[in-house]
Protein backbone atom coordinates (compact mmCIF):
# COMPACT_ATOMS: atom_id res chain seq x y z
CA UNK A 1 60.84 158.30 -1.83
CA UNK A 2 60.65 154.66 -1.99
CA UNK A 3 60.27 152.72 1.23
CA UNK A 4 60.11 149.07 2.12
CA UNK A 5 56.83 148.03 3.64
CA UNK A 6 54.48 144.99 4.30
CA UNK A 7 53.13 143.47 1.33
CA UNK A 8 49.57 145.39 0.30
CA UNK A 9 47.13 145.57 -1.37
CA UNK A 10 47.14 149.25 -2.53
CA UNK A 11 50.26 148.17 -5.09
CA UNK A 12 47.78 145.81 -7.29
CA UNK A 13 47.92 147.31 -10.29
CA UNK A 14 51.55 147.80 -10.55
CA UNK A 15 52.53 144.51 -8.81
CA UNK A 16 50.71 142.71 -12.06
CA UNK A 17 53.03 145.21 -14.10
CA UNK A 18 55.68 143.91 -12.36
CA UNK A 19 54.92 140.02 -13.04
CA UNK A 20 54.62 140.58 -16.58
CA UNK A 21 58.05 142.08 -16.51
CA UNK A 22 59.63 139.47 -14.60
CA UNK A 23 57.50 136.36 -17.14
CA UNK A 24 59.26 138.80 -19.77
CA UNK A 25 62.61 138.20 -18.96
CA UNK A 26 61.50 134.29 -18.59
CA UNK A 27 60.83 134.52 -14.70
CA UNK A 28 58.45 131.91 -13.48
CA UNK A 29 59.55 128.82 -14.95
CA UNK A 30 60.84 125.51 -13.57
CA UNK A 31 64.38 126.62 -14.17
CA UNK A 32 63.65 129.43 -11.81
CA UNK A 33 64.03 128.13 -8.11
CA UNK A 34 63.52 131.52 -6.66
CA UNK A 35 60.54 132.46 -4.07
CA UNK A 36 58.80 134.57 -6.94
CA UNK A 37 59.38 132.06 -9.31
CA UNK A 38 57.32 129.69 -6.87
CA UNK A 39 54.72 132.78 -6.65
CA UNK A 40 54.69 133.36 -10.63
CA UNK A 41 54.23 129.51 -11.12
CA UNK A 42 51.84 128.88 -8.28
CA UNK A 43 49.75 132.19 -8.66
CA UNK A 44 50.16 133.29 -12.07
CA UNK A 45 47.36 135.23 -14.01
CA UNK A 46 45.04 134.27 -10.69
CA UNK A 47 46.84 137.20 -9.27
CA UNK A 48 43.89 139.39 -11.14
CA UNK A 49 41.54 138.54 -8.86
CA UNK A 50 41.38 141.17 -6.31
CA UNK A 51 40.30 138.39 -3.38
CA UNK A 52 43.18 136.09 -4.78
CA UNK A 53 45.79 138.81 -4.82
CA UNK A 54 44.86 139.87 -0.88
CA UNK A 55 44.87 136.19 0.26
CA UNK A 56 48.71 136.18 -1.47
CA UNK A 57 49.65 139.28 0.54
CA UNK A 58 47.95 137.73 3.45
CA UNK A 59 50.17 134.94 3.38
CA UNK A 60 53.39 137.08 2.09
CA UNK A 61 52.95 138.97 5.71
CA UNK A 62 52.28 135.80 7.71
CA UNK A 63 54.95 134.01 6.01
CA UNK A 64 57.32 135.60 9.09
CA UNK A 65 55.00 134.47 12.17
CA UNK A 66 56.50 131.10 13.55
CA UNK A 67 52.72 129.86 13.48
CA UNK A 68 52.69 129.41 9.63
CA UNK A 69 54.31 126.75 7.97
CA UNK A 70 56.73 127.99 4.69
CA UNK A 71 56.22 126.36 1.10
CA UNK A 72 58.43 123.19 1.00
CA UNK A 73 61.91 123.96 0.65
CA UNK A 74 61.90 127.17 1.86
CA UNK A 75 62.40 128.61 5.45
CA UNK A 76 60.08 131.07 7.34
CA UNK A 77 60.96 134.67 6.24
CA UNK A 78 59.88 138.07 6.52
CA UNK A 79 58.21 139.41 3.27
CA UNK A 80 59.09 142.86 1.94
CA UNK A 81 57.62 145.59 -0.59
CA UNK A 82 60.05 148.08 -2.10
CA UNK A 83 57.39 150.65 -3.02
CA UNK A 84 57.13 154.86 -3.92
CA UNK A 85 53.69 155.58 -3.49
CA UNK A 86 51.55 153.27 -5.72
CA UNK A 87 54.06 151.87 -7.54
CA UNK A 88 55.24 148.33 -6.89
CA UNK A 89 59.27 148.50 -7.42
CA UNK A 90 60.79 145.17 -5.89
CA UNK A 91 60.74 142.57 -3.51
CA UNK A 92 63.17 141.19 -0.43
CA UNK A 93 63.36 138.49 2.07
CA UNK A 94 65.05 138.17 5.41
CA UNK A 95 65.17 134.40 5.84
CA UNK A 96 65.02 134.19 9.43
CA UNK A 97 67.70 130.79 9.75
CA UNK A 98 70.14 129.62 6.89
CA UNK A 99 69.68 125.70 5.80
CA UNK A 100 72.61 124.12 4.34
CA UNK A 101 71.71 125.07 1.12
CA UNK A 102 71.10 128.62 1.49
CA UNK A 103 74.69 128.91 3.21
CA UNK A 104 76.13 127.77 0.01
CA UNK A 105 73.29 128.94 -2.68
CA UNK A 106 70.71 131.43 -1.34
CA UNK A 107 72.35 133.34 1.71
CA UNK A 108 69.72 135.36 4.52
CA UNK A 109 68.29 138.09 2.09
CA UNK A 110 67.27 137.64 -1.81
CA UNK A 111 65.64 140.42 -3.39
CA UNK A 112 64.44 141.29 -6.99
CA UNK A 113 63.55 144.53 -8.34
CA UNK A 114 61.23 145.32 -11.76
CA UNK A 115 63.08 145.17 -14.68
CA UNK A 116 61.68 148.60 -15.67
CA UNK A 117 62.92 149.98 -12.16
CA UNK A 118 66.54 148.69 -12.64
CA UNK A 119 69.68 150.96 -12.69
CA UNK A 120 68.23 153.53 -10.57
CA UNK A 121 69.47 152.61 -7.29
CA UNK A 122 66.74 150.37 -5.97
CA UNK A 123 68.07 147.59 -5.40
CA UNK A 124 71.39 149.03 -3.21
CA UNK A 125 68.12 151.39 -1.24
CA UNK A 126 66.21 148.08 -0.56
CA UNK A 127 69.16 145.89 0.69
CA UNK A 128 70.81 149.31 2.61
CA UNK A 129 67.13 149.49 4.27
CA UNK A 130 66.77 145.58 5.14
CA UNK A 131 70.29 145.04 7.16
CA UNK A 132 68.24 147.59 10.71
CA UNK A 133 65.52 144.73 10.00
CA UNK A 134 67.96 141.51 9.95
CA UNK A 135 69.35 143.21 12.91
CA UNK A 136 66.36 143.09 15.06
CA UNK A 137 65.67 139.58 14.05
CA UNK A 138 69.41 138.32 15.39
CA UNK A 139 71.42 138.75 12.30
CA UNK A 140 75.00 140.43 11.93
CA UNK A 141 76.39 139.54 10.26
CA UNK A 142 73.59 138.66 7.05
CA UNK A 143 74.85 136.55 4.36
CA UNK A 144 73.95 137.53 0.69
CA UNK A 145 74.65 135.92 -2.42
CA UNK A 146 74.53 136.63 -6.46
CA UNK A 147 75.57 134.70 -9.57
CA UNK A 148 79.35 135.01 -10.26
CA UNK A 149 78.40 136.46 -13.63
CA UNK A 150 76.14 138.96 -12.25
CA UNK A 151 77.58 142.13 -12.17
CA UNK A 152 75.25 144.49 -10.98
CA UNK A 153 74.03 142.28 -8.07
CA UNK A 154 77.94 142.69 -7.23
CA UNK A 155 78.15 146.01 -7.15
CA UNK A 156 74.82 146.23 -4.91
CA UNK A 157 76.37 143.92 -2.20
CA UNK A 158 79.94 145.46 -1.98
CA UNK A 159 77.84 149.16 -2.10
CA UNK A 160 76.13 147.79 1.13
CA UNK A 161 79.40 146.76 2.39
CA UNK A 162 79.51 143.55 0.77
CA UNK A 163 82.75 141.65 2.15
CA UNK A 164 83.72 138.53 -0.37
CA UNK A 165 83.82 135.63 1.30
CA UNK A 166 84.23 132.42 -1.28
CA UNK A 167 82.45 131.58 -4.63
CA UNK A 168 81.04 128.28 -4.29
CA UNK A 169 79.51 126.67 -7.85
CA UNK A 170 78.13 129.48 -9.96
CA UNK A 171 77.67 131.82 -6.41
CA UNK A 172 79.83 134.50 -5.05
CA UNK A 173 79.14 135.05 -1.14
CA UNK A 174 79.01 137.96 0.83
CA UNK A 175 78.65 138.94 4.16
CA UNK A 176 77.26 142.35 5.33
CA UNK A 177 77.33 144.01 8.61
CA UNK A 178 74.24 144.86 10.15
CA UNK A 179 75.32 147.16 12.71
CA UNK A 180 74.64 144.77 15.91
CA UNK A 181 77.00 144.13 18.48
């Protein structure tokens, strides 16, 4: 059953699976201002390197502690695997504050999953198994975003009790419950 865990190392193979998926489908360029478009442009094939690909993880778990400084433009967040067994499925983030811009553009939790993993319920498990997690670090309710256009990312967020807020440029916002009080 797939779980959502710290970022390791045990997933190497499949995470580099992943990647090519995602550069497949023309992830990683500089049209893509997502977090793994930053790690796809920044990292790239280094990610091959056992010792590389540990230091990333490294730094995708530290990336919550208040002691570590997060890329420019971003805000400190706490790092997610979606994982069954060895198999590298998806990623989230719980942003831990939202900046002007990710009130109107990004919202408190992005997530991708593999192309080859799509359709299958992953991404509504991942995002249903992050809102305990935004509880405990002071969210309800958590904001979440997706393209206007995007259709599936819709149905995820409403699945997760999604409630439309506004569509602001080319996003449609949500808000989710977390279950805090």
């Amino acid at each position: 059953m797939p779980q959502l865990i710290q970022p390791t190392t045990a997933v190497h193979a499949s995470f580099l699976e992943a990647v090519e998926e995602f550069e497949a489908e023309g992830r990683g360029t500089l049209e893509d201002n997502s977090m793994l478009g930053r790690d796809i442009s920044v990292f790239g094939r280094r990610w091959q390197d056992p010792e590389t690909f540990a230091q990333y993880v490294a730094e995708n778990i530290a990336a919550a502690r208040s002691d570590t400084l997060p890329p420019p433009g971003f805000v400190r967040a706490t790092i997610l695997w979606w994982v069954e067994g060895d198999t590298f499925l998806g990623r989230l983030s719980i942003r831990h504050r939202l900046t002007r811009r990710l009130l109107d553009w990004g919202g408190l939790i992005g997530y991708d999953v593999r192309p080859s993993a799509r359709r299958r319920g992953h991404a509504t498990g991942m995002l249903r198994a992050s809102l305990p997690l935004a509880r405990r670090l002071g969210h309800d309710p958590v904001l979440v975003t997706c393209d206007h256009d995007n259709v599936a990312s819709r149905k995820v967020i409403e699945a997760c009790g999604g409630v439309f807020e506004d569509r602001r440029g080319e996003k449609l916002r949500y808000w989710i419950a977390t279950g805090g009080t």
